[in-house]
Protein backbone atom coordinates (compact mmCIF):
# COMPACT_ATOMS: atom_id res chain seq x y z
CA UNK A 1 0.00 0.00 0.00
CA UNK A 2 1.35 3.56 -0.87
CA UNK A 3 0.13 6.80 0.50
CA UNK A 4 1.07 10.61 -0.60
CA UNK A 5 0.41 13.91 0.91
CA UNK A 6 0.02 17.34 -1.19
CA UNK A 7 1.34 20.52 -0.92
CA UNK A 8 0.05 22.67 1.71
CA UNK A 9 -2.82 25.31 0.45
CA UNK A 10 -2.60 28.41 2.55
CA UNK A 11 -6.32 29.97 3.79
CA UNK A 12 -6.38 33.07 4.80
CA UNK A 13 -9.42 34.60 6.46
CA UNK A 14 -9.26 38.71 7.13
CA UNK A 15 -11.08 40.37 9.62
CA UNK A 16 -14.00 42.11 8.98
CA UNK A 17 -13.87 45.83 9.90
CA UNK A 18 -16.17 47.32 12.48
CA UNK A 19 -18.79 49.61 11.58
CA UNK A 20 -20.15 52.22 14.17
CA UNK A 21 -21.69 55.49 14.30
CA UNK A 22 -21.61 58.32 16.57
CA UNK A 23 -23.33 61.38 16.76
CA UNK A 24 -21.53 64.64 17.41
CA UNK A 25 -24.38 66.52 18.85
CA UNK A 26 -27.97 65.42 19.56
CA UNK A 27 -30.34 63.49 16.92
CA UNK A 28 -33.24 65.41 16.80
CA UNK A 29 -33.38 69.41 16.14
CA UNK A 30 -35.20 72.11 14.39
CA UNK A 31 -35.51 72.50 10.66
CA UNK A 32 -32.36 74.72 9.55
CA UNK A 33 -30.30 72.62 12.15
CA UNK A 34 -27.76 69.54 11.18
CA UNK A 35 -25.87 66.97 13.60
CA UNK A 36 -22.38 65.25 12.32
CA UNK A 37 -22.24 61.85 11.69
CA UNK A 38 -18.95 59.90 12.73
CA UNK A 39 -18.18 56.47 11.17
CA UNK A 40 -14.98 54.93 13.00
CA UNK A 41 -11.77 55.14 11.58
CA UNK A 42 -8.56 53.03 10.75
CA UNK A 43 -6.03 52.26 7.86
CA UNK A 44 -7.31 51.30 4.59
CA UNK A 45 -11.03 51.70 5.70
CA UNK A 46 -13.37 53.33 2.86
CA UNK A 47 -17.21 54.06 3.34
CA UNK A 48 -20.79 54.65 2.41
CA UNK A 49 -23.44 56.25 4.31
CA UNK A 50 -26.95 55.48 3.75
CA UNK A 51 -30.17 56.88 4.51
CA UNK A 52 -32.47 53.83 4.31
CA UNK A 53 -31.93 51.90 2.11
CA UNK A 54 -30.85 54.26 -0.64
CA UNK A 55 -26.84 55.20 -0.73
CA UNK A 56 -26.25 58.75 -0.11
CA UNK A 57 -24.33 60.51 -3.20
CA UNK A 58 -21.35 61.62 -2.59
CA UNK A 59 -21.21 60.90 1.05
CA UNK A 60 -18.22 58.38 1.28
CA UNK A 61 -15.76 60.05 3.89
CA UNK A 62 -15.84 59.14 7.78
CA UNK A 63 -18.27 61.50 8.47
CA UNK A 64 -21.53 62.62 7.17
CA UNK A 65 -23.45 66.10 8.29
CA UNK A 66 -27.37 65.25 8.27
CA UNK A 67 -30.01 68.06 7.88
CA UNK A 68 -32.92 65.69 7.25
CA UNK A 69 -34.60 63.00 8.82
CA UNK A 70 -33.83 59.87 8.18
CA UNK A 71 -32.42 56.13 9.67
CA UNK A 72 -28.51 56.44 8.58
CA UNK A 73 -25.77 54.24 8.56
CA UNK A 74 -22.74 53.58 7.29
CA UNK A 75 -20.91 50.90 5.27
CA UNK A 76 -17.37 50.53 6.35
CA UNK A 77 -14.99 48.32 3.93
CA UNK A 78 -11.64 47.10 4.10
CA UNK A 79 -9.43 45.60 1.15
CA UNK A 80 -11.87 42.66 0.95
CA UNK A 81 -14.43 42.52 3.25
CA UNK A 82 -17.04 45.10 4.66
CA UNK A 83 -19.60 45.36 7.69
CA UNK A 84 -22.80 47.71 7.88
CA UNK A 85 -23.31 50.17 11.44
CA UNK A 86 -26.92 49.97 13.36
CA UNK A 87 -29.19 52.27 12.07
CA UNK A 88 -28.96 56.06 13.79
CA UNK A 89 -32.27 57.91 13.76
CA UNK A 90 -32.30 61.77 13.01
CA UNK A 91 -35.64 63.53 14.01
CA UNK A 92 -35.80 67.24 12.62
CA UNK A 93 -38.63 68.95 14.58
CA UNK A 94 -40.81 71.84 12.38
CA UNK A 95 -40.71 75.60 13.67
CA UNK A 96 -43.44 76.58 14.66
CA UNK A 97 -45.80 78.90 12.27
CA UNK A 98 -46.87 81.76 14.82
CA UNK A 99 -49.47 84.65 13.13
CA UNK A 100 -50.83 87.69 15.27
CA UNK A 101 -54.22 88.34 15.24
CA UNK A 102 -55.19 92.00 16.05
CA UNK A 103 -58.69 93.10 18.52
CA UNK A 104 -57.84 96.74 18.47
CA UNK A 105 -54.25 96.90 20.54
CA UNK A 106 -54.77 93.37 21.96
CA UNK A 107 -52.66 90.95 20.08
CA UNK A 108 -53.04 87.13 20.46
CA UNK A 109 -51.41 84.21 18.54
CA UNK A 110 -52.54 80.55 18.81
CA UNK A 111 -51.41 78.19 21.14
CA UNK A 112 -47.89 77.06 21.50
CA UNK A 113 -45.49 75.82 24.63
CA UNK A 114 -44.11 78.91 25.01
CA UNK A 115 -44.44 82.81 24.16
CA UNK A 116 -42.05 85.80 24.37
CA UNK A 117 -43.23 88.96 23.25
CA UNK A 118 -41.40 91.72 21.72
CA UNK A 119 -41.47 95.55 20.83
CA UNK A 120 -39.02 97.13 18.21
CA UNK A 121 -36.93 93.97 19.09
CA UNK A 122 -36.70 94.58 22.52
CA UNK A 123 -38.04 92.11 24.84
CA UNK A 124 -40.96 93.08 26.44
CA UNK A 125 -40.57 92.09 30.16
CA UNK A 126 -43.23 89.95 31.71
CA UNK A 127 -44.94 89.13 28.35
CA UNK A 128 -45.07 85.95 28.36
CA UNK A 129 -48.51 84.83 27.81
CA UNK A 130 -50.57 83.72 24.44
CA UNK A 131 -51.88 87.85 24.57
CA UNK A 132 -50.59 90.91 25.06
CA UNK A 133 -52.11 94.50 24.76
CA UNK A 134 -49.96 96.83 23.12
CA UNK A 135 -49.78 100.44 24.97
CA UNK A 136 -47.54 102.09 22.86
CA UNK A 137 -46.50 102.67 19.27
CA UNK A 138 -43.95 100.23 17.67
CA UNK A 139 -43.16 97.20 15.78
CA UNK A 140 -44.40 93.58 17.84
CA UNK A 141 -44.04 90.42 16.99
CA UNK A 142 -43.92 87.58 19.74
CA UNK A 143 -41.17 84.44 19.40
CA UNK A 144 -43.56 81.17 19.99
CA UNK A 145 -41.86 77.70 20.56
CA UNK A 146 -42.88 74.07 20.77
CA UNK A 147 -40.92 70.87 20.83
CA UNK A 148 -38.20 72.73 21.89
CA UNK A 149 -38.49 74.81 18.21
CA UNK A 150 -38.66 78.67 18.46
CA UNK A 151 -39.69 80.84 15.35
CA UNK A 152 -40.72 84.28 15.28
CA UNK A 153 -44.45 85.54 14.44
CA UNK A 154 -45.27 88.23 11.45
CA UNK A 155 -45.21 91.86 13.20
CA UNK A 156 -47.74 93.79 13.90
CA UNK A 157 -46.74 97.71 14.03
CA UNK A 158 -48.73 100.61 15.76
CA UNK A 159 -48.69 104.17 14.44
CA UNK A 160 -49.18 107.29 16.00
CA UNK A 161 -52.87 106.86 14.50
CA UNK A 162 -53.10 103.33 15.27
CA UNK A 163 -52.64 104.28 18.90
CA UNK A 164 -54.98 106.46 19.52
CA UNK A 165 -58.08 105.40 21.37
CA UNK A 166 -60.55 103.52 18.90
CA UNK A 167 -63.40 105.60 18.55
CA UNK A 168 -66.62 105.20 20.24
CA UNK A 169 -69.23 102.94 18.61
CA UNK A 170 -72.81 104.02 19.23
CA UNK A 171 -71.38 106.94 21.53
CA UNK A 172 -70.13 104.31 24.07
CA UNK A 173 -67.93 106.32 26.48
CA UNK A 174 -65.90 105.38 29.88
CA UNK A 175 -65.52 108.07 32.78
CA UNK A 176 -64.01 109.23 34.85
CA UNK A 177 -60.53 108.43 33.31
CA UNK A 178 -58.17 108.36 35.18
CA UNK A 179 -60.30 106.41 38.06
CA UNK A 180 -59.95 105.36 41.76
CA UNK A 181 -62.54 102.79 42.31
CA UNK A 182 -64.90 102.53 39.75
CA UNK A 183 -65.01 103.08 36.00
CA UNK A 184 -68.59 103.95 34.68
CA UNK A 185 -69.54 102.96 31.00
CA UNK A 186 -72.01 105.22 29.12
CA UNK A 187 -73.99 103.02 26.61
CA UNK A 188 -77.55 102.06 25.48
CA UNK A 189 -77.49 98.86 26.41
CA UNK A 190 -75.16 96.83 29.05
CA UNK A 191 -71.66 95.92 27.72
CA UNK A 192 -69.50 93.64 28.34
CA UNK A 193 -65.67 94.89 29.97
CA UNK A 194 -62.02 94.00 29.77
CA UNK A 195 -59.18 95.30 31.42
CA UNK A 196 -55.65 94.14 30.56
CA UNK A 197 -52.65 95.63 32.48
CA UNK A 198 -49.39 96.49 30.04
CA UNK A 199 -48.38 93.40 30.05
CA UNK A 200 -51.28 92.11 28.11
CA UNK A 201 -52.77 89.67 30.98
CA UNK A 202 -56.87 90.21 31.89
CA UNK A 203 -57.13 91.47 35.16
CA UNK A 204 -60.87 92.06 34.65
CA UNK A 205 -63.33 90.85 32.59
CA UNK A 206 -66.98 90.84 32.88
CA UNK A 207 -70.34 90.76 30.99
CA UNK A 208 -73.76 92.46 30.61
CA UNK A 209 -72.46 95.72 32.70
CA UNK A 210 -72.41 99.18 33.01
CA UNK A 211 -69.71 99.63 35.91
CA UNK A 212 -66.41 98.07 37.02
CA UNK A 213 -65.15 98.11 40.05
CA UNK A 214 -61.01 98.55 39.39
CA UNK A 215 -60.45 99.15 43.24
CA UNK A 216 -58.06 96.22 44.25
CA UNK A 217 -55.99 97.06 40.51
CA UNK A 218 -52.68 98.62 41.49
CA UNK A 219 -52.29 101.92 40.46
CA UNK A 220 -50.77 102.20 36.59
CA UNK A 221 -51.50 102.33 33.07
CA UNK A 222 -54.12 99.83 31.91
CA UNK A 223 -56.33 99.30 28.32
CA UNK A 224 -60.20 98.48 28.57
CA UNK A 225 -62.17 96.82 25.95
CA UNK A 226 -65.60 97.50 26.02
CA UNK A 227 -67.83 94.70 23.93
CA UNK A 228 -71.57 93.64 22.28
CA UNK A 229 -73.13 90.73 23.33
CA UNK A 230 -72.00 89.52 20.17
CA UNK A 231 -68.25 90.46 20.58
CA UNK A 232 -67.72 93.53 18.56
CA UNK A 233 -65.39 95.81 19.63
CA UNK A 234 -67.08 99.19 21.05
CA UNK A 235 -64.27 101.27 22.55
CA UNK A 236 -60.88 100.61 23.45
CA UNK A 237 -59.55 102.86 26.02
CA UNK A 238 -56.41 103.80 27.31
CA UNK A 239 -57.26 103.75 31.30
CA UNK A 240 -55.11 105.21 33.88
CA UNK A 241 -55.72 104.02 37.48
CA UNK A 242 -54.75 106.16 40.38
C-alpha cells in the first residue's frame, strides 16, 4: 500500500472591519439645524453612508453632516471585506408657524409651549402669555416655541394713528378716566368689559355691565375693551388708574 500527501494550500481569512456610528451633537433638532455623523476610523477603511436603504451621493468620507430625517448608517470596507453600522435615527422637529391676530391693541397668537413677546426687538418684560395689549406705538411680533423649536411671528406695528383710542361705537364712552374705584360705561345697552394691564394679561373681565369696580388694581397704566353681546369691539380705552 502507498500513500502521498500534497502541498500545503494556505487559507487566509481577514477580519471584517467594524462599523459604528456616533453622533456629534444630539439626533433630533429644528428645521435649519444639522448633527455630524462619525463612522470609525482606521487604515485602509473606505465608506458609504446610507439613509435607508438608498446610498447617499457623494457621502463616502468618515463622516456625514445630516439636515434631514432619516435612519442612517454607514458601510465601512476594508481591502476585501465590509460590515454595515446599526441604524442612527435623526428627528428634525418643524418651527413653529406663529401669526398675530389684532382686537384693536390686543394681540393674540394661537397656542404654543411657550411665548415671548417683543417691541421694536426689545423684549418686552413679563410678556409671556398667548396675549398681550400693546400700549404704545412700535413694531411687535412675539417668538412662539414648541418641541423645543422657536420661530418668530409676522409683526404687527402701531402708528401714532393706530394708537390712539378707537373711537366710540354708538357713543359708548368710559368716565371718569383716570379712576380710583370705579369706572362707569355710558352706553344704550349693558356691555360687556375687559381690562388688561401692560403686560397684556386680563385682570378684569366681565359681561352684561355698566360699571367696574377697578379698586383692588394697582395703580398704573391699563387698556379696557368694552364689547356687544356679540363680541364687537365698542371702545378701546387707554385707562389710567390712580
Amino acid at each position: 500500500s502507498c500513500n502521498a500527501t500534497s502541498t500545503a494550500t494556505t487559507i487566509t481569512v481577514n477580519p471584517a472591519p467594524t462599523a459604528t456610528i456616533t453622533a456629534a451633537t444630539a439626533t433630533t433638532f429644528c428645521t435649519g439645524g444639522s448633527v455630524v455623523l462619525n463612522a470609525n476610523t482606521g487604515t485602509g477603511l473606505t465608506y458609504q453612508w446610507k439613509n435607508g436603504a438608498n446610498d447617499i451621493t457623494g457621502a463616502t468620507g468618515a463622516s456625514y453632516t445630516a439636515t434631514a430625517a432619516g435612519s442612517y448608517s454607514v458601510v465601512v470596507s476594508n481591502t476585501s471585506c465590509n460590515a454595515t453600522s446599526t441604524a442612527t435615527t435623526v428627528t428634525v422637529n418643524p418651527l413653529p408657524t406663529a401669526t398675530i391676530t389684532a382686537n384693536g391693541m390686543a394681540l393674540s397668537v394661537g397656542t404654543f409651549s411657550s411665548y415671548q413677546w417683543y417691541m421694536n426687538n426689545q423684549t418686552i418684560t413679563g410678556a409671556t402669555t398667548q396675549t398681550y395689549t400693546a400700549t404704545q406705538n412700535g413694531s411687535y411680533y412675539v417668538a412662539v416655541t414648541n418641541n423645543g423649536c422657536t420661530n418668530n411671528s409676522d409683526t404687527v406695528t402701531f402708528s401714532s394713528t393706530g394708537m390712539e383710542n378707537v373711537n366710540s361705537k354708538n357713543g359708548v364712552t368710559v368716565y371718569p378716566n383716570p379712576a380710583q374705584d370705579v369706572v362707569s360705561i355710558n352706553a344704550p345697552v349693558a356691555v360687556n368689559v375687559t381690562i388688561r394691564n401692560i403686560n397684556g394679561q386680563v385682570v378684569f373681565a366681565e359681561n352684561n355691565v355698566r360699571r367696574a369696580d377697578i379698586s383692588k388694581l394697582a395703580s398704573g397704566l391699563y387698556m379696557i375693551f368694552v364689547t356687544d353681546e356679540k363680541g364687537q369691539l365698542l371702545l378701546t380705552e387707554k385707562l389710567m388708574k390712580k
